[in-house]
PDB file of N, CA and C in Angstrom:
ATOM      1  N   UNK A   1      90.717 105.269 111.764  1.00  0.00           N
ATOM      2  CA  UNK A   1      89.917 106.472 111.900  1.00  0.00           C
ATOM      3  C   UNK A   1      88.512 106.091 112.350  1.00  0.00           C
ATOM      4  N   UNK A   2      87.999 106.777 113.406  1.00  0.00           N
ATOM      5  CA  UNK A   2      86.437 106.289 113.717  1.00  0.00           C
ATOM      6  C   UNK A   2      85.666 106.694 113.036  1.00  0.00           C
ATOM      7  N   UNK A   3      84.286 106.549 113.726  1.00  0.00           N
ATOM      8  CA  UNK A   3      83.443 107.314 113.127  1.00  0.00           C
ATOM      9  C   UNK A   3      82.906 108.331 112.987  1.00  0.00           C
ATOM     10  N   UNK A   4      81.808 109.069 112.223  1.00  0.00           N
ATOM     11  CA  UNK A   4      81.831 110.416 112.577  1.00  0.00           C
ATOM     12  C   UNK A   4      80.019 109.411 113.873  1.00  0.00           C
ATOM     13  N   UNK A   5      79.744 110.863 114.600  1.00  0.00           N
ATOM     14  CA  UNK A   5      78.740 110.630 115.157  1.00  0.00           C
ATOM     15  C   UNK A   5      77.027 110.909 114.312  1.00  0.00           C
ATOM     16  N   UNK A   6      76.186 110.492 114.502  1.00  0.00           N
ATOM     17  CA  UNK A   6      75.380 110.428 114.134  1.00  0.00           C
ATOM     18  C   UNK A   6      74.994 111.885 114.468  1.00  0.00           C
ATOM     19  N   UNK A   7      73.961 112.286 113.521  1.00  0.00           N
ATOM     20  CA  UNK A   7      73.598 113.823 113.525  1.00  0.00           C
ATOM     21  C   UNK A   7      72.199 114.158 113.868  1.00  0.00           C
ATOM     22  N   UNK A   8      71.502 112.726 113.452  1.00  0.00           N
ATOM     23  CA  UNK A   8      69.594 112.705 113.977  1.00  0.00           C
ATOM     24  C   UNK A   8      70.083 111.212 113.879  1.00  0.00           C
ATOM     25  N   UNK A   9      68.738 110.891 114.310  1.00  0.00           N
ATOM     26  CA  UNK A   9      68.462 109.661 115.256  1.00  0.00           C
ATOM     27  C   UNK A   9      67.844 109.061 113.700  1.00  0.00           C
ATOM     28  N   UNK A  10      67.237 107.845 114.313  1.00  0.00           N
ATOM     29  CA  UNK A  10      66.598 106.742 112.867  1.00  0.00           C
ATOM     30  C   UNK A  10      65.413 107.370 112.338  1.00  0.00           C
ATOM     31  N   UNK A  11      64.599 108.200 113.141  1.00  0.00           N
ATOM     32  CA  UNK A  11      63.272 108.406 112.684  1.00  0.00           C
ATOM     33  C   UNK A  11      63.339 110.052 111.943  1.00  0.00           C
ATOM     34  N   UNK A  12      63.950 111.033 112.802  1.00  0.00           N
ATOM     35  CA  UNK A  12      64.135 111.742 111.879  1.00  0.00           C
ATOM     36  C   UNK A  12      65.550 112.087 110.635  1.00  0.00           C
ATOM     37  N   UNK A  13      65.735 111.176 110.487  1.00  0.00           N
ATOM     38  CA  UNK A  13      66.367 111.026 109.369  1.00  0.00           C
ATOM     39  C   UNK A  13      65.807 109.839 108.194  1.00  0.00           C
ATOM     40  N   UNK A  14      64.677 108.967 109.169  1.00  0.00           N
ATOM     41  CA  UNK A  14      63.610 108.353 107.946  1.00  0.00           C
ATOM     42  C   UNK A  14      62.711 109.865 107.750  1.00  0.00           C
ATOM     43  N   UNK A  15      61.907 110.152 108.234  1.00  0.00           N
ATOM     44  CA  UNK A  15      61.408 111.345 107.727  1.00  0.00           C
ATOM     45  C   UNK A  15      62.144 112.200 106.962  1.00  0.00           C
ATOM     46  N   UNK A  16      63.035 112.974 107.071  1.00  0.00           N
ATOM     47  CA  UNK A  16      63.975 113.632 106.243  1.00  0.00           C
ATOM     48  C   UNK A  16      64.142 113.318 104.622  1.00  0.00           C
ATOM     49  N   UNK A  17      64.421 111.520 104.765  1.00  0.00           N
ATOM     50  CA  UNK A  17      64.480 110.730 103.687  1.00  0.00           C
ATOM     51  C   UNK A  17      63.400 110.785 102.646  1.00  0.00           C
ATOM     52  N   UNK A  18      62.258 110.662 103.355  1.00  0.00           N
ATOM     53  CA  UNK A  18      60.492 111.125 102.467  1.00  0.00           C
ATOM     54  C   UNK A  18      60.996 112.634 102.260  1.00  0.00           C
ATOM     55  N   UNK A  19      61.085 113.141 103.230  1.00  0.00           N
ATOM     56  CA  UNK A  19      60.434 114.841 102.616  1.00  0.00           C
ATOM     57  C   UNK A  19      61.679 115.181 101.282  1.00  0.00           C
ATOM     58  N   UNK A  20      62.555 114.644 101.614  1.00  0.00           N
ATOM     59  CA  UNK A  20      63.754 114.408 100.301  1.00  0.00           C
ATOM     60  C   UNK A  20      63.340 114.154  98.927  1.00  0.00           C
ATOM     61  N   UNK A  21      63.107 112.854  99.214  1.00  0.00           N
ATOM     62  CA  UNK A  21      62.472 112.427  97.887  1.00  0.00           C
ATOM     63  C   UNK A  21      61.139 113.486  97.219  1.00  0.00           C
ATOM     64  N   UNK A  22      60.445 113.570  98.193  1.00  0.00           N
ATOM     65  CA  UNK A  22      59.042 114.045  97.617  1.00  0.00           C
ATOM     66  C   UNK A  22      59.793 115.139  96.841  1.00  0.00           C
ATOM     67  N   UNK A  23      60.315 116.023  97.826  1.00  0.00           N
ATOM     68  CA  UNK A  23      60.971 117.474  96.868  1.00  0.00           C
ATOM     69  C   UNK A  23      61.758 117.145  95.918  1.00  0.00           C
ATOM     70  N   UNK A  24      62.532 116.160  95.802  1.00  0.00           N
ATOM     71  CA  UNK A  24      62.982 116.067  94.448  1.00  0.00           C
ATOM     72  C   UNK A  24      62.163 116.133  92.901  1.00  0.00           C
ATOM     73  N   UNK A  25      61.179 115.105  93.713  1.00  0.00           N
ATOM     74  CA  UNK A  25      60.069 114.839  92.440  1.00  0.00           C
ATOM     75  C   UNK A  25      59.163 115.806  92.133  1.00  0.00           C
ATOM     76  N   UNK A  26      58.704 116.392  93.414  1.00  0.00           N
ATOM     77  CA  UNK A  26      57.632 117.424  92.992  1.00  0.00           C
ATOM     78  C   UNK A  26      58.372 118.595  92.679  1.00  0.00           C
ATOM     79  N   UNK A  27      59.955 119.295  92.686  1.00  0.00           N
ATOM     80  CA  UNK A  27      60.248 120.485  92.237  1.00  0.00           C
ATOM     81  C   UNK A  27      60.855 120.176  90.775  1.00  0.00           C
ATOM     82  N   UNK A  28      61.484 118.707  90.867  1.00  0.00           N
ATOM     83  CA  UNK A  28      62.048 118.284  88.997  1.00  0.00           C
ATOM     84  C   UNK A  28      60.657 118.569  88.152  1.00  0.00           C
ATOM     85  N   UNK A  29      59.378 117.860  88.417  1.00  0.00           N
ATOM     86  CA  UNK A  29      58.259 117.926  87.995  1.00  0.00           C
ATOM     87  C   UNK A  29      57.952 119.642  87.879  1.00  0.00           C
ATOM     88  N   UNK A  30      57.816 120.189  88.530  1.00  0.00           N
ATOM     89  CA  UNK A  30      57.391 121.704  88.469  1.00  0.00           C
ATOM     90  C   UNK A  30      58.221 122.294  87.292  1.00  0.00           C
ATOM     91  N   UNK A  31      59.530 121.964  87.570  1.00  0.00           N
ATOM     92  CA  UNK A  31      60.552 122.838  86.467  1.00  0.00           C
ATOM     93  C   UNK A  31      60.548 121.845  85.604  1.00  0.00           C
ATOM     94  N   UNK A  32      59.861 121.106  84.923  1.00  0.00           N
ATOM     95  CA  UNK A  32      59.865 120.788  83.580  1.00  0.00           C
ATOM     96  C   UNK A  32      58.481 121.537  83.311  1.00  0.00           C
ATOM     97  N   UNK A  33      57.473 121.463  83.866  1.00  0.00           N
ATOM     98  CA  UNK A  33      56.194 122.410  83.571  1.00  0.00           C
ATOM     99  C   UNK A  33      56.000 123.843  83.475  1.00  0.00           C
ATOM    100  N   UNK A  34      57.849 124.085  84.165  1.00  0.00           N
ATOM    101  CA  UNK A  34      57.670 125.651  83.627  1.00  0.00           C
ATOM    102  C   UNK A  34      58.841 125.776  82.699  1.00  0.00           C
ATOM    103  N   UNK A  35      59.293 124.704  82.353  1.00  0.00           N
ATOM    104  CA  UNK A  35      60.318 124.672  80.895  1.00  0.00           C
ATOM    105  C   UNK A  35      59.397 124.956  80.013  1.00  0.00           C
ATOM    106  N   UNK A  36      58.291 123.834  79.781  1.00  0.00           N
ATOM    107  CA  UNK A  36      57.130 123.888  78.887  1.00  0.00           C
ATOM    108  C   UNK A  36      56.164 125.120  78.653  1.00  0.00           C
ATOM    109  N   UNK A  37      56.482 125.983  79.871  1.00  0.00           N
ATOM    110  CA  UNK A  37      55.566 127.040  79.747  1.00  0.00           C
ATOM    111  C   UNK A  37      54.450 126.824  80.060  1.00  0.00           C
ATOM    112  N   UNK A  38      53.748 125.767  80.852  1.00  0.00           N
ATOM    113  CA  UNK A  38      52.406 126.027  81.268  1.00  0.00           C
ATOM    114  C   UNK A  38      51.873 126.773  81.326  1.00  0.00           C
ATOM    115  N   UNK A  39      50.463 127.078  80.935  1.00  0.00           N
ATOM    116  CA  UNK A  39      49.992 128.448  81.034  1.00  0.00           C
ATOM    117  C   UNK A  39      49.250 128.777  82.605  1.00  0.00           C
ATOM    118  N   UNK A  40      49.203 127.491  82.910  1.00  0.00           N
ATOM    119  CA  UNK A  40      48.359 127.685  84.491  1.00  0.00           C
ATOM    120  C   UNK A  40      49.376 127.989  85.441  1.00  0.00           C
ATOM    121  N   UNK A  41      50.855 128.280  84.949  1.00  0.00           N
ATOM    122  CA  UNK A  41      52.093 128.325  86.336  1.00  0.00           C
ATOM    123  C   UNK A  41      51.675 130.198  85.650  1.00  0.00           C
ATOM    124  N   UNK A  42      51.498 130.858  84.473  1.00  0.00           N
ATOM    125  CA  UNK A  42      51.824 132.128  84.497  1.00  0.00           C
ATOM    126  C   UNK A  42      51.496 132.959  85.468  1.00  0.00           C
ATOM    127  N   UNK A  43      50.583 132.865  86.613  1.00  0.00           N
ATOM    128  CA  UNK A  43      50.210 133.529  87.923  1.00  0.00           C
ATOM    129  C   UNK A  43      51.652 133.870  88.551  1.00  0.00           C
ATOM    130  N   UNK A  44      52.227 132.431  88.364  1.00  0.00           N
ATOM    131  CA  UNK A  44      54.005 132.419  89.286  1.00  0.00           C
ATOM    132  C   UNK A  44      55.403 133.267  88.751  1.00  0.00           C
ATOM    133  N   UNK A  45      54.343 134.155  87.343  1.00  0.00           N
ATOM    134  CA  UNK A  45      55.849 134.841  86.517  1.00  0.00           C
ATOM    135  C   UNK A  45      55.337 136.299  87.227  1.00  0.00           C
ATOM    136  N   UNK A  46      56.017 136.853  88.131  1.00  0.00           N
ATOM    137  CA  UNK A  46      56.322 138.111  88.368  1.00  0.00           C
ATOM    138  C   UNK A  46      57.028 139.243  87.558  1.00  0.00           C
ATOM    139  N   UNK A  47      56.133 140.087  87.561  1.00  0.00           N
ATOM    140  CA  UNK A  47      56.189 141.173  86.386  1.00  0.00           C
ATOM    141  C   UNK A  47      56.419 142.685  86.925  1.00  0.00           C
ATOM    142  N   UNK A  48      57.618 142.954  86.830  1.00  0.00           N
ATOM    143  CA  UNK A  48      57.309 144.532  86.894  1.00  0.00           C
ATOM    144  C   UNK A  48      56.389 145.768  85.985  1.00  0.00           C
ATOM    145  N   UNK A  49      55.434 146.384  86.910  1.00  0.00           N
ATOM    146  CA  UNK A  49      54.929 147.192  86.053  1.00  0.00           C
ATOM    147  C   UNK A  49      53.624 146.903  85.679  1.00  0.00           C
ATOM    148  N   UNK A  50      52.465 147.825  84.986  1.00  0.00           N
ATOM    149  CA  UNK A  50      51.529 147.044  84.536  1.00  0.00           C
ATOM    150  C   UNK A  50      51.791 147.326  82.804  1.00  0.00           C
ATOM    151  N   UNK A  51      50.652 146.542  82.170  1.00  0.00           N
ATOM    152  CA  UNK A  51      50.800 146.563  81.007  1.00  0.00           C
ATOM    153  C   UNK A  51      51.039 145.270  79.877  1.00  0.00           C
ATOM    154  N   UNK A  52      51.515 145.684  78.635  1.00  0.00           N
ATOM    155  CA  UNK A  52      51.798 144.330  78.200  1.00  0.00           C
ATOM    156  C   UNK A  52      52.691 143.840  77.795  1.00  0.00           C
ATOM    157  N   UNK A  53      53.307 142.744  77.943  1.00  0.00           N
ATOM    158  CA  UNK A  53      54.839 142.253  78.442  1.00  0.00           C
ATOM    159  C   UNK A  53      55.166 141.670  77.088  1.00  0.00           C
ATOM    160  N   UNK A  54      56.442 141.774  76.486  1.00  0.00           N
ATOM    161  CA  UNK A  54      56.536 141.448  75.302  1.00  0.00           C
ATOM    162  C   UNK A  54      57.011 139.968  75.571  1.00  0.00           C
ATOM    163  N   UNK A  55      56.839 138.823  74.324  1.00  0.00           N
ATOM    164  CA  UNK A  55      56.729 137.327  74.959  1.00  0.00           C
ATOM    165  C   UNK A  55      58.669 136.970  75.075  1.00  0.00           C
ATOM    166  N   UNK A  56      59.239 137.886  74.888  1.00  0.00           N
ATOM    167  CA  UNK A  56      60.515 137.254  75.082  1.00  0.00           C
ATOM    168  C   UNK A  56      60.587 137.116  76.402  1.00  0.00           C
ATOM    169  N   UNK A  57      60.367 138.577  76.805  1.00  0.00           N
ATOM    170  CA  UNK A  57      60.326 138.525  78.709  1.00  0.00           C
ATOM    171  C   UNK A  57      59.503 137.418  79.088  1.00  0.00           C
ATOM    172  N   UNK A  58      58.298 136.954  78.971  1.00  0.00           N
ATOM    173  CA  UNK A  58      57.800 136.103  79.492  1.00  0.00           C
ATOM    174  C   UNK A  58      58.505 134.392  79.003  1.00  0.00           C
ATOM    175  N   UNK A  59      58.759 134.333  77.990  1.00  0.00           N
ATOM    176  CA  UNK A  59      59.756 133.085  77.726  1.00  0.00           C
ATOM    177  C   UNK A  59      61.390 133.342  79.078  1.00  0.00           C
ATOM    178  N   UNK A  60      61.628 134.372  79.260  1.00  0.00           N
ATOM    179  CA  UNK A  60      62.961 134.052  79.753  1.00  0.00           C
ATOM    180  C   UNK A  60      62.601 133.919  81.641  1.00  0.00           C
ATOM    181  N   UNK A  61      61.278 134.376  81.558  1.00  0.00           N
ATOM    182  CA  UNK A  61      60.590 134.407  82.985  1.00  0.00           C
ATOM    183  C   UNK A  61      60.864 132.939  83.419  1.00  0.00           C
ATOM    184  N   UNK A  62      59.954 131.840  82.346  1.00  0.00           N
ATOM    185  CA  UNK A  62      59.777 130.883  82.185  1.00  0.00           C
ATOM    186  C   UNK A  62      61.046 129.854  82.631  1.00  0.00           C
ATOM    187  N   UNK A  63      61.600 130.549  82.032  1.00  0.00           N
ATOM    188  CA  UNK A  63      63.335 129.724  82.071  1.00  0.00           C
ATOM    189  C   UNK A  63      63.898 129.765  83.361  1.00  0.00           C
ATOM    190  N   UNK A  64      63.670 131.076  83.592  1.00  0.00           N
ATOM    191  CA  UNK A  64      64.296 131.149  84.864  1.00  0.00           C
ATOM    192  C   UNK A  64      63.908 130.445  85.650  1.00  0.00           C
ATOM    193  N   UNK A  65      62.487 130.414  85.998  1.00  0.00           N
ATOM    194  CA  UNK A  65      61.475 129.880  86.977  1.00  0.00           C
ATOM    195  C   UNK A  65      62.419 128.052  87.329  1.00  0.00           C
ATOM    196  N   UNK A  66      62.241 127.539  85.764  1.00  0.00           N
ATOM    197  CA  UNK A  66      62.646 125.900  85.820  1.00  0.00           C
ATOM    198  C   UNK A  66      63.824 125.718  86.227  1.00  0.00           C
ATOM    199  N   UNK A  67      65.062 126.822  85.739  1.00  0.00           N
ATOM    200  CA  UNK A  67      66.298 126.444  86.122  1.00  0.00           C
ATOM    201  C   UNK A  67      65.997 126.740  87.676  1.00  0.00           C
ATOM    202  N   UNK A  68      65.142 127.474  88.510  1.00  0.00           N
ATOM    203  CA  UNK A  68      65.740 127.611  90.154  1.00  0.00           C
ATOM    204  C   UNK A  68      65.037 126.295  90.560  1.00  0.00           C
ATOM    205  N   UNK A  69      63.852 125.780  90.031  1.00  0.00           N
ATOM    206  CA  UNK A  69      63.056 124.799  90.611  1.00  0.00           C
ATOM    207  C   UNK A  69      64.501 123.567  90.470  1.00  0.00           C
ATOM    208  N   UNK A  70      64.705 123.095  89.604  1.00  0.00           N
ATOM    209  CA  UNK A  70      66.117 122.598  88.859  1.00  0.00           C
ATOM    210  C   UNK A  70      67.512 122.699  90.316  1.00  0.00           C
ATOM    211  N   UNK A  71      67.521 123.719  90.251  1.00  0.00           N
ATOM    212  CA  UNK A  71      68.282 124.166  91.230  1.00  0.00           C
ATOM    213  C   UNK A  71      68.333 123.362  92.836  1.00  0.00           C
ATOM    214  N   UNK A  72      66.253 123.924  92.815  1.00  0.00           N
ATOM    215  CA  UNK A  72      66.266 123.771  94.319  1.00  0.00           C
ATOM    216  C   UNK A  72      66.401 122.019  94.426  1.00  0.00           C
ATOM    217  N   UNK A  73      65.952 121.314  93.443  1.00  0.00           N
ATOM    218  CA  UNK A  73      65.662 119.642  93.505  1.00  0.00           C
ATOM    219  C   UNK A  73      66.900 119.024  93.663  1.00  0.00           C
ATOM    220  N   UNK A  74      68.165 119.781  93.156  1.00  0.00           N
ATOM    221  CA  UNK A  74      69.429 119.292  93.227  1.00  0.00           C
ATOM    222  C   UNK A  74      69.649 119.521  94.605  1.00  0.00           C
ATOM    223  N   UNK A  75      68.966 120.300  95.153  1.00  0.00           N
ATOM    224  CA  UNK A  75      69.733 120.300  96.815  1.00  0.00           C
ATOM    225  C   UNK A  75      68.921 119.585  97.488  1.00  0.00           C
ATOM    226  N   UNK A  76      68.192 119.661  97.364  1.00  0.00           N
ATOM    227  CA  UNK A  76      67.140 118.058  98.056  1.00  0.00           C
ATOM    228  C   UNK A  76      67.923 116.885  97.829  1.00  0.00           C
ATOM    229  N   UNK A  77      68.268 117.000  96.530  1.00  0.00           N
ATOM    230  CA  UNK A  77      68.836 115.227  96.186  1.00  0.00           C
ATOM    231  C   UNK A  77      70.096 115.019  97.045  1.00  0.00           C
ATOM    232  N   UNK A  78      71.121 116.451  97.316  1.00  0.00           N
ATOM    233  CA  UNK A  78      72.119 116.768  98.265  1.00  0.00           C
ATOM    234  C   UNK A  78      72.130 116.018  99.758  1.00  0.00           C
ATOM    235  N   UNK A  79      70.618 116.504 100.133  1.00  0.00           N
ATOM    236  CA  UNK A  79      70.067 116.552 100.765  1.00  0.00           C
ATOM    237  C   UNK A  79      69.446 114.747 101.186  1.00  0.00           C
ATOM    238  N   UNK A  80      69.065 114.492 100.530  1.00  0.00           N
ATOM    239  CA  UNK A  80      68.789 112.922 100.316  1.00  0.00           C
ATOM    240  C   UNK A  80      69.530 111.843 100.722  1.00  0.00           C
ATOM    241  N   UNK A  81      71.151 112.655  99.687  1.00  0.00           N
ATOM    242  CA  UNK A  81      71.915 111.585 100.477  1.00  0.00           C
ATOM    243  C   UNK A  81      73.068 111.837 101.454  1.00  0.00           C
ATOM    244  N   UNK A  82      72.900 112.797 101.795  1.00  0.00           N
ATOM    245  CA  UNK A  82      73.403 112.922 103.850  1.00  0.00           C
ATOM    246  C   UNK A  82      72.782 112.388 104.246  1.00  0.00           C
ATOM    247  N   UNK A  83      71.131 112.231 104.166  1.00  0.00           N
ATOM    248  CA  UNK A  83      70.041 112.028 105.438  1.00  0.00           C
ATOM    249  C   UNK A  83      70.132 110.192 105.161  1.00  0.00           C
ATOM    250  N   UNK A  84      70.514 109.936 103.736  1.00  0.00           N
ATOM    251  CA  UNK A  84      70.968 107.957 103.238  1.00  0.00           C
ATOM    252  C   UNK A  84      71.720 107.364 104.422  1.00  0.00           C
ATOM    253  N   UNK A  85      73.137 109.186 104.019  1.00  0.00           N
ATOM    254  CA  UNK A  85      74.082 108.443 104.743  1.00  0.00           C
ATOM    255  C   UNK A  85      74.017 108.112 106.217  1.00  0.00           C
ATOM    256  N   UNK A  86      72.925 108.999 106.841  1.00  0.00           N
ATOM    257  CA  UNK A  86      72.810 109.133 107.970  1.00  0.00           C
ATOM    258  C   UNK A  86      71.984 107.681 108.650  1.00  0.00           C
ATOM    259  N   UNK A  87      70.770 107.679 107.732  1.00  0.00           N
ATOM    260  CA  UNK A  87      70.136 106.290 107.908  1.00  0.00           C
ATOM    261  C   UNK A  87      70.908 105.245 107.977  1.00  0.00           C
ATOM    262  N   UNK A  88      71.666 105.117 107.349  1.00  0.00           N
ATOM    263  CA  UNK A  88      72.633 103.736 107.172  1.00  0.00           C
ATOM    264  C   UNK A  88      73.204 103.579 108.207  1.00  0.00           C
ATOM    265  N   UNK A  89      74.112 104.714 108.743  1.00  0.00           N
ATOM    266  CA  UNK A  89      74.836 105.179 109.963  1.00  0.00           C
ATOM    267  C   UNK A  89      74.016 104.440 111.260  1.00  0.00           C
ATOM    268  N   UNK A  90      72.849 104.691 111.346  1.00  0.00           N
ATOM    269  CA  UNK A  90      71.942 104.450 112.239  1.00  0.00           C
ATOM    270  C   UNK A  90      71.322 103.304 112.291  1.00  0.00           C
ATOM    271  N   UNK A  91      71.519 102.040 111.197  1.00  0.00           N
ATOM    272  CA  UNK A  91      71.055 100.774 111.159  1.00  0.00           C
ATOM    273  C   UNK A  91      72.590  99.795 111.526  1.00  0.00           C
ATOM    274  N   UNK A  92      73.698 100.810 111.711  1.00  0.00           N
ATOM    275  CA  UNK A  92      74.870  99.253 111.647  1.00  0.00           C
ATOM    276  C   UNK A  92      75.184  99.749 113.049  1.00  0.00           C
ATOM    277  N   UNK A  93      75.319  98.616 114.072  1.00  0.00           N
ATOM    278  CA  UNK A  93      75.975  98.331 115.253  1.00  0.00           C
ATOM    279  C   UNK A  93      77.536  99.073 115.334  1.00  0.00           C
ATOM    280  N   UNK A  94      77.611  99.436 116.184  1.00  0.00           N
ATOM    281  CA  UNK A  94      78.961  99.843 116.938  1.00  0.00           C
ATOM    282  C   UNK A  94      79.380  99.386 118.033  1.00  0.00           C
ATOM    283  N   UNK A  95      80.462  98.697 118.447  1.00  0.00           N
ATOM    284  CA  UNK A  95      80.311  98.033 119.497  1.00  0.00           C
ATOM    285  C   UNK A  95      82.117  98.962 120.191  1.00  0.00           C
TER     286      UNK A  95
END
């Protein structure tokens, strides 16, 4: 069975590889800071309505927020290693 063909070239799939990583770290990092409830992310809890929000809603705001950040870092990491596999792809000879 051959191979499959390459999908990007060496450089943008080294780039790919950074912007991968970074999002892993900086969205795992975010959704543990809104596990914790930071109080400086509460700008980022969207609220219907004005008034005053009872703290369960704002605890489950919270939750939500980390599980999508959670979410999105897992598809980066997805993401990470296609663009691995792709790099690798792109460093071995074919003759």
């Amino acid at each position: 069975m051959g191979k499959i063909c390459p999908l990007m070239g060496p450089k943008m799939s080294a780039f790919c590889m950074v912007m991968s990583v970074w999002g892993v770290i900086f969205l795992g990092l975010l959704g543990v800071f809104f596990y914790i409830q930071a109080v400086t992310l509460f700008p980022d809890l969207h609220f219907e309505g004005e008034g005053k929000v009872p703290t369960s809603v704002i605890e489950a705001k919270y939750n939500e927020k980390a599980t999508q950040c959670w979410i999105a870092a897992g598809l980066y990491a997805v993401t990470l290693i296609a663009v691995f596999w792709q790099n690798k792809y792109n460093t071995t000879q074919i003759f």
